[in-house]
N, C-alpha and C. Protein backbone atom coordinates (compact mmCIF):
# COMPACT_ATOMS: atom_id res chain seq x y z
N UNK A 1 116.29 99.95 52.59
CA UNK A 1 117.62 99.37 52.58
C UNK A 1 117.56 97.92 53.04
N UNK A 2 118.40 97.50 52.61
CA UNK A 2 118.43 95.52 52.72
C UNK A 2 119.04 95.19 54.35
N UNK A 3 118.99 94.56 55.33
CA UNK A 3 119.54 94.61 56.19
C UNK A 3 120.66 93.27 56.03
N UNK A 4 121.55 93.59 55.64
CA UNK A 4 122.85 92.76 54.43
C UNK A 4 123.58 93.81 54.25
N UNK A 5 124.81 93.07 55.16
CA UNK A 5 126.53 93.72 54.63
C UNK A 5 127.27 93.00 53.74
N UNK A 6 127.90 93.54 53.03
CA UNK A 6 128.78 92.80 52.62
C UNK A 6 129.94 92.67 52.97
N UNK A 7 131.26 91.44 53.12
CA UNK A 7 132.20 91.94 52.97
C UNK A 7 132.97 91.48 52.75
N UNK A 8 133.74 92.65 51.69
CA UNK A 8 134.78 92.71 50.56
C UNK A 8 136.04 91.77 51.45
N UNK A 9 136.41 91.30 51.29
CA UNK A 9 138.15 90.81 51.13
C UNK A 9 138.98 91.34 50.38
N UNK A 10 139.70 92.18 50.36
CA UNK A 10 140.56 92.21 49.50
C UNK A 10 142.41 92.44 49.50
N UNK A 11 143.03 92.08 48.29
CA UNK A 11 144.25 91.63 48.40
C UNK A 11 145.14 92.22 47.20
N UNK A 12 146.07 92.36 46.77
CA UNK A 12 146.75 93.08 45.74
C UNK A 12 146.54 92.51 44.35
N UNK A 13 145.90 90.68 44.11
CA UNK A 13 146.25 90.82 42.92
C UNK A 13 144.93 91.13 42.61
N UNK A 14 143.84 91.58 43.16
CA UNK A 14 142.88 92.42 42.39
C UNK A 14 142.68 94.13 42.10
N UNK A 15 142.32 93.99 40.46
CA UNK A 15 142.56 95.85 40.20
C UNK A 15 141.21 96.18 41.20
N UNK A 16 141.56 97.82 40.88
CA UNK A 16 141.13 98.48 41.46
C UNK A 16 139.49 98.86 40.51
N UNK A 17 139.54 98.21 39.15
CA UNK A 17 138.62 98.33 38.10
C UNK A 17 137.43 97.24 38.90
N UNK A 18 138.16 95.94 39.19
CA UNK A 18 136.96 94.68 39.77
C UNK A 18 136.35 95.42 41.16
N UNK A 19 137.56 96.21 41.96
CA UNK A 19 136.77 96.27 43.11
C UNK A 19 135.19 97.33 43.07
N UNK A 20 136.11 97.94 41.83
CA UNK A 20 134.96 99.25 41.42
C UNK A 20 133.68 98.85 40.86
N UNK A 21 133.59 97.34 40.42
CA UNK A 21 132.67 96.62 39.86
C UNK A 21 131.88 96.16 40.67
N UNK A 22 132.36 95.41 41.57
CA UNK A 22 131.90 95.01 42.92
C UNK A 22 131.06 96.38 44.07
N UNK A 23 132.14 97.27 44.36
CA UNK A 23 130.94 97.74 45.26
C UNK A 23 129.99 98.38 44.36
N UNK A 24 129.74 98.98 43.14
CA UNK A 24 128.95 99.67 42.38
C UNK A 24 127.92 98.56 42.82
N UNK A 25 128.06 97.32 42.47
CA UNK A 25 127.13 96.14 42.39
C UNK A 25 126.57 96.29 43.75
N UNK A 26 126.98 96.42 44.45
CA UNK A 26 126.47 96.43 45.97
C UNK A 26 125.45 97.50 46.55
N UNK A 27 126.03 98.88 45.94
CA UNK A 27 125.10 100.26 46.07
C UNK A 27 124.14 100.09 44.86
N UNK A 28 123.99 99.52 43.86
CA UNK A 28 122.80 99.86 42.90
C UNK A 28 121.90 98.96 43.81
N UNK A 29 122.04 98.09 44.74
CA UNK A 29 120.52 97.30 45.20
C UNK A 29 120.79 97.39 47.01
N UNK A 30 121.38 98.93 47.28
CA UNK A 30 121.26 99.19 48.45
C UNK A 30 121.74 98.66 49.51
N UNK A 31 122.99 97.95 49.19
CA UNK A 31 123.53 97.04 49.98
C UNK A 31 124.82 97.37 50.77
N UNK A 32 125.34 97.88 52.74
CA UNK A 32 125.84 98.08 53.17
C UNK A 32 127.39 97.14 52.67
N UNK A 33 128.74 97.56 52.74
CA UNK A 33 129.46 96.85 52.43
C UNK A 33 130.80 97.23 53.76
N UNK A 34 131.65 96.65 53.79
CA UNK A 34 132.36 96.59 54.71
C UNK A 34 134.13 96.08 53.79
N UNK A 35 135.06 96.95 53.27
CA UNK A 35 135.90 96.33 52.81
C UNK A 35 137.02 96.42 53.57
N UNK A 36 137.61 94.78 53.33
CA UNK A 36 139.30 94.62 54.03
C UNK A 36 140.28 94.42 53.31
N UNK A 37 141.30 95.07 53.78
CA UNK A 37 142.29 95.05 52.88
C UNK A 37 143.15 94.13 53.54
N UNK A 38 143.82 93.10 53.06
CA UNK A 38 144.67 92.01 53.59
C UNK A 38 146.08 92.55 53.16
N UNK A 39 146.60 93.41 53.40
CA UNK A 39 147.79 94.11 53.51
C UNK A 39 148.42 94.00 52.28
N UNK A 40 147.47 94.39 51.36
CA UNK A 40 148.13 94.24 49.93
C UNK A 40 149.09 95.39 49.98
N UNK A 41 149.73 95.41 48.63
CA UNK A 41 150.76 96.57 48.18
C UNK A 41 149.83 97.59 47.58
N UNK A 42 148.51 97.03 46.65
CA UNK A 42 148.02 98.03 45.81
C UNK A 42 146.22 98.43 46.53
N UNK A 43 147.04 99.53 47.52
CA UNK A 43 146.03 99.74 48.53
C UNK A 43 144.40 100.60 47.76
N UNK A 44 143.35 99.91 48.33
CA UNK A 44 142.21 100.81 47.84
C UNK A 44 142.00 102.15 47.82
N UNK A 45 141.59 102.37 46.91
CA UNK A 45 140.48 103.64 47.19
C UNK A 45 139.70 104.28 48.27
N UNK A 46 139.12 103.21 48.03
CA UNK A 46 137.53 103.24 49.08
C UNK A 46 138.19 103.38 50.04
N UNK A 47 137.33 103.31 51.44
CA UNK A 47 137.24 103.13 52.21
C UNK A 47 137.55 101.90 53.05
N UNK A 48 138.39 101.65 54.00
CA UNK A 48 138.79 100.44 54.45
C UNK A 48 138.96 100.05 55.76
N UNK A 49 139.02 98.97 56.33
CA UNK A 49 140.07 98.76 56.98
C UNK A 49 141.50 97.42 56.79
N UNK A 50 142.64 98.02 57.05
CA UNK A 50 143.66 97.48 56.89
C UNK A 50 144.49 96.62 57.81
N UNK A 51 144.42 95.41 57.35
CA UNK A 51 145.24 94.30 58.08
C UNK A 51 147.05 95.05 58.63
N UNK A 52 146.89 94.30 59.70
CA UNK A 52 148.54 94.31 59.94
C UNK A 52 149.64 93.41 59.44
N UNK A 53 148.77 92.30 58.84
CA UNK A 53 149.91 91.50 58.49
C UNK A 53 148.61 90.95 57.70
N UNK A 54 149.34 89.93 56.49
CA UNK A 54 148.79 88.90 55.63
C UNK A 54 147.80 88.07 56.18
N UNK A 55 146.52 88.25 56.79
CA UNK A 55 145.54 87.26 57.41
C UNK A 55 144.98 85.98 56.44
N UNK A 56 144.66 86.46 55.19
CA UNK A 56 144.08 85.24 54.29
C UNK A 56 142.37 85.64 54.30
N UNK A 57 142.11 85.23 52.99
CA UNK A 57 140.65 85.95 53.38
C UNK A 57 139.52 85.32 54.48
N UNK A 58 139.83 84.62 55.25
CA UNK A 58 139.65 83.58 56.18
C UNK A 58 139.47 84.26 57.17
N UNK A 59 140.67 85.08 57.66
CA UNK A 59 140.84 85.71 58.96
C UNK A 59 140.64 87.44 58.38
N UNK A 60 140.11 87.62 56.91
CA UNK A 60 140.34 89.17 56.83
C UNK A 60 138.66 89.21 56.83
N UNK A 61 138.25 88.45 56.39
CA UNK A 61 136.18 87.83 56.85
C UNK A 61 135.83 88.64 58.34
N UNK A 62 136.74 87.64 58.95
CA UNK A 62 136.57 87.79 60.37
C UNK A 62 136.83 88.96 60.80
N UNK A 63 137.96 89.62 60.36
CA UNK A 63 137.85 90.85 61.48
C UNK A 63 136.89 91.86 59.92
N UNK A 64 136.46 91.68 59.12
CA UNK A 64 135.40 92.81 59.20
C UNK A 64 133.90 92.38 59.82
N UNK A 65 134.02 91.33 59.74
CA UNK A 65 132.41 90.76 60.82
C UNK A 65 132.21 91.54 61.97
N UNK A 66 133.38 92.06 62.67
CA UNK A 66 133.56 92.83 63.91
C UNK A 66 132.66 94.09 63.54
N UNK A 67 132.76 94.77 62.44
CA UNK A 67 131.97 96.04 61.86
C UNK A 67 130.08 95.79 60.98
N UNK A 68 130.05 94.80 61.72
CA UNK A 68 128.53 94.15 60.78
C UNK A 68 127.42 94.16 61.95
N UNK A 69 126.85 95.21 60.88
CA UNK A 69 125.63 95.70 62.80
C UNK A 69 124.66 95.09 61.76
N UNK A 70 124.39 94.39 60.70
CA UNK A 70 122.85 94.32 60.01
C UNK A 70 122.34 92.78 60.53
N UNK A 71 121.25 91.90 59.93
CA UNK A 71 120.78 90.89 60.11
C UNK A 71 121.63 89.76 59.28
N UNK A 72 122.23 89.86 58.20
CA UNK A 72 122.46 89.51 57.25
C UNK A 72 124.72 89.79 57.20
N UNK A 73 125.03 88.50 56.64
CA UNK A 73 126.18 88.85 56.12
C UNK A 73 126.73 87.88 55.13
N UNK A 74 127.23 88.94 53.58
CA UNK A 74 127.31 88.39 52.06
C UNK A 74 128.97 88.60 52.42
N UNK A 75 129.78 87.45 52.17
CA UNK A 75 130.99 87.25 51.99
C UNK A 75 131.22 87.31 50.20
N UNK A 76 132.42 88.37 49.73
CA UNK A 76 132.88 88.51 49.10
C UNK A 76 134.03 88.77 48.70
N UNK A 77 134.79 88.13 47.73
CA UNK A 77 136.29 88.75 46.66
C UNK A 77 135.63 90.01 46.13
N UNK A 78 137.03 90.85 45.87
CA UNK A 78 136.87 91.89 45.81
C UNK A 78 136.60 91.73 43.62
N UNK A 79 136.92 91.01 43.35
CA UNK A 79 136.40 90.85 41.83
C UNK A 79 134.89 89.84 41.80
N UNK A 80 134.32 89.67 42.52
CA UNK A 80 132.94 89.30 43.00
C UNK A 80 132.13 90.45 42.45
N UNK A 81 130.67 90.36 41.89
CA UNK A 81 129.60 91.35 41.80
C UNK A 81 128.30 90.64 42.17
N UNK A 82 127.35 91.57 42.41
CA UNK A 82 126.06 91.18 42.40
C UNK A 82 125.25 91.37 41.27
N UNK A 83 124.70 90.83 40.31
CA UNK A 83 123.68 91.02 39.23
C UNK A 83 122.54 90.87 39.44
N UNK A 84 121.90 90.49 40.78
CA UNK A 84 120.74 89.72 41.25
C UNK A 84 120.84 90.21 42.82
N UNK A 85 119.53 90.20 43.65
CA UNK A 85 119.49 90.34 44.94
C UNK A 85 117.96 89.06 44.93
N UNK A 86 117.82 88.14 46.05
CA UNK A 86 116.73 87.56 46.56
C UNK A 86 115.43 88.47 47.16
N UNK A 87 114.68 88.19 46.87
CA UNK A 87 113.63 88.69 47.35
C UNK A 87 113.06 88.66 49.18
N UNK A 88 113.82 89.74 50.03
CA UNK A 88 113.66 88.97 51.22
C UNK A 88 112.44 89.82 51.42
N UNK A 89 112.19 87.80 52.01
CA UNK A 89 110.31 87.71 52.54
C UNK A 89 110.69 86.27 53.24
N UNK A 90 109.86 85.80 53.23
CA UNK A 90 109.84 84.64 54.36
C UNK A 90 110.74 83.19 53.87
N UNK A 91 110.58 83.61 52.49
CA UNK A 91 111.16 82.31 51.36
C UNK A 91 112.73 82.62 51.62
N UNK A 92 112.87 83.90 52.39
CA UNK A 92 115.03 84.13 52.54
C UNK A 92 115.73 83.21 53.32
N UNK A 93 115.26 83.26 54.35
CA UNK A 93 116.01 81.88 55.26
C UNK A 93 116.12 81.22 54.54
N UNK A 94 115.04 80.30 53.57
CA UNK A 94 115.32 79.54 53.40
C UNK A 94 116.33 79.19 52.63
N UNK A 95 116.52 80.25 51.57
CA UNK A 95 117.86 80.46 50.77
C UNK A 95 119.03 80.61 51.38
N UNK A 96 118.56 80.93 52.29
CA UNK A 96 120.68 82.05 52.88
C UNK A 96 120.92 80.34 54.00
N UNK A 97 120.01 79.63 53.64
CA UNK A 97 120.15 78.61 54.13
C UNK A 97 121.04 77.18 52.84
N UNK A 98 121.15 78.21 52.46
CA UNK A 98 121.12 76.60 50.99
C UNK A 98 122.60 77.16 50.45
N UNK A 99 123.09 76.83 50.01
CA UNK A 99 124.68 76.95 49.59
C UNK A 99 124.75 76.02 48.10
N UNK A 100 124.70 77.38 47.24
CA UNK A 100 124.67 76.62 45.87
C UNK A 100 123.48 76.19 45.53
N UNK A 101 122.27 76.89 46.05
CA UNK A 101 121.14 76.04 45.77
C UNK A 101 121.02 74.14 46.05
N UNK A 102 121.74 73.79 46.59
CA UNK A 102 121.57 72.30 46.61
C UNK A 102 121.90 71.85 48.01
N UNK A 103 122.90 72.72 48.40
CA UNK A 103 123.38 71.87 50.20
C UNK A 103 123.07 72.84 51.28
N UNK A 104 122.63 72.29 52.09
CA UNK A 104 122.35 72.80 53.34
C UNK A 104 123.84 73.21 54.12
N UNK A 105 124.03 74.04 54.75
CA UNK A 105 125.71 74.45 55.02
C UNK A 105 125.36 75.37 56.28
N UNK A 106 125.29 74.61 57.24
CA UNK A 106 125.23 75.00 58.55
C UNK A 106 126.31 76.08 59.34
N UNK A 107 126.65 76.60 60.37
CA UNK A 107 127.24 77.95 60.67
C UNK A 107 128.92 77.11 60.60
N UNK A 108 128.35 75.67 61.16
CA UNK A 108 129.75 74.91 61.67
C UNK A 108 130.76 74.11 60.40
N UNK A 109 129.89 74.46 59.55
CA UNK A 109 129.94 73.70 58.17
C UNK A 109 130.65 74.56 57.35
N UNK A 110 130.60 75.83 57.43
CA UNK A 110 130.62 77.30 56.88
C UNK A 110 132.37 77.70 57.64
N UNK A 111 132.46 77.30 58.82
CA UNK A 111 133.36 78.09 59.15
C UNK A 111 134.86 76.69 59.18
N UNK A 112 134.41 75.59 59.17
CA UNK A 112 135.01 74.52 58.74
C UNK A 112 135.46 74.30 57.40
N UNK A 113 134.81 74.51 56.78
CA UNK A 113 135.15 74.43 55.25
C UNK A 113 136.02 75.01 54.85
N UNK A 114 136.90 74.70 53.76
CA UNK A 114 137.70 75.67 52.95
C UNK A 114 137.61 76.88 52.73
N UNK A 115 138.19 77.73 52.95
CA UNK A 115 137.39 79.10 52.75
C UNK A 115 137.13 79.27 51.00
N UNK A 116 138.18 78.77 50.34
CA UNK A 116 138.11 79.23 49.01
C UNK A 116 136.92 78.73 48.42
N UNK A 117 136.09 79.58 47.24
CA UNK A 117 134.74 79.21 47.08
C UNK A 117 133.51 79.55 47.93
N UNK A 118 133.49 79.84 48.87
CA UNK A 118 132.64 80.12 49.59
C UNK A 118 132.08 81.62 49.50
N UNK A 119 132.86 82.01 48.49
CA UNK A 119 132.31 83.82 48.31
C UNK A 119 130.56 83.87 47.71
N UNK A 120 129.93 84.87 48.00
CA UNK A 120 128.75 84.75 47.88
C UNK A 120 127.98 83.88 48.93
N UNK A 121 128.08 83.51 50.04
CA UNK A 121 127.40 82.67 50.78
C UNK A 121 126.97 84.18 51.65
N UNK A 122 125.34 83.96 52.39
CA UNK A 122 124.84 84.81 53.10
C UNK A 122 124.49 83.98 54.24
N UNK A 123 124.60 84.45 55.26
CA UNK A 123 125.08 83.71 56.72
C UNK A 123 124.25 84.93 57.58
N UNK A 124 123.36 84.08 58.68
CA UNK A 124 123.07 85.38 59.76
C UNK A 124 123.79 85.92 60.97
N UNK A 125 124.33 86.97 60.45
CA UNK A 125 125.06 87.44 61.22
C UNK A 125 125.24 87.13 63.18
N UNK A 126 124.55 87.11 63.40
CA UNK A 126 124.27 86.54 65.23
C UNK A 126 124.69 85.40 65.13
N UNK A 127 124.09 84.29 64.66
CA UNK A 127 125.20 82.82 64.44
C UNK A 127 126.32 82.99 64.21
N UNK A 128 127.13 83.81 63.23
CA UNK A 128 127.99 83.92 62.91
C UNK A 128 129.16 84.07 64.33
N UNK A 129 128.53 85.20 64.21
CA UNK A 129 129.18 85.79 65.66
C UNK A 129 129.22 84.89 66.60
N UNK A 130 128.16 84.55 67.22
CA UNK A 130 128.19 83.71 68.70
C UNK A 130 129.18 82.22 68.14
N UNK A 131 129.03 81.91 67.25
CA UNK A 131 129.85 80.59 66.70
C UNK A 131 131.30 80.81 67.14
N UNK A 132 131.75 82.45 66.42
CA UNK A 132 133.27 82.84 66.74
C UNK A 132 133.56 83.38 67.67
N UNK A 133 133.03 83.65 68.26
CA UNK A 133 132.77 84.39 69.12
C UNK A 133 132.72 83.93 70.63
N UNK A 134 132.11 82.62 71.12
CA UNK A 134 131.75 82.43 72.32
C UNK A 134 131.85 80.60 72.08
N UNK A 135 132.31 80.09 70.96
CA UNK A 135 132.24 78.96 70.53
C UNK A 135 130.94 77.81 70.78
N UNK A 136 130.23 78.37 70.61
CA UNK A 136 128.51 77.83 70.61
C UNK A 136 128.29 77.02 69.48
């Protein structure tokens, strides 16, 4: 198993067909997932946990990070899939380091930024955390 969560965001205007696309994508290459529901109307299937109020996928990130015990964490929309996994070996940092293949995108860079677009970025979880966490 990959030590990589994912996690889902999700919100009403996505069907329930994309989300089904998405985690399938996630279990064919063994990949833990974690989905949030941002208090949509058109509640999941799966398994969840559910916002109390409208967070934004910004703040619905964040509180599933709270449930991310692996090394690894893949931010995703719930109409997001995986077709591809990296080969982790020593060459991974250096990727989960690179954003878009071209920019370097540091923890402070990551949590500064716009959130929109940023789906698919893999971030190590312990930075993550201690960043939000303890403001380091």
């Amino acid at each position: 198993m990959i030590n990589l969560t994912a996690i889902i965001t999700y919100y009403h205007s996505k069907t329930h067909e994309q989300l089904k696309r998405c985690i399938d994508s996630l279990e064919q290459f063994g990949i833990k997932w974690v989905l949030v529901d941002d208090f949509s109307d058109n509640r999941p299937v799966y398994p969840h946990i559910r916002t109390d109020e409208n967070l934004g996928p910004y703040g619905a990130f964040k509180l599933g990070l709270d449930q991310v015990r692996t090394q690894w964490v893949l931010r995703m929309d719930a109409d997001d899939y995986l077709s591809s996994v990296p080969i982790f070996d020593e060459s991974f940092d250096a990727w989960c380091n690179s954003f878009n293949g071209k920019n370097k995108l540091t923890p402070g860079e990551f949590l500064n930024k716009p959130y929109t677009g940023l789906s698919g970025i893999v971030v190590k979880t312990d930075i993550l955390k201690r960043v939000w966490y303890t403001g380091v």
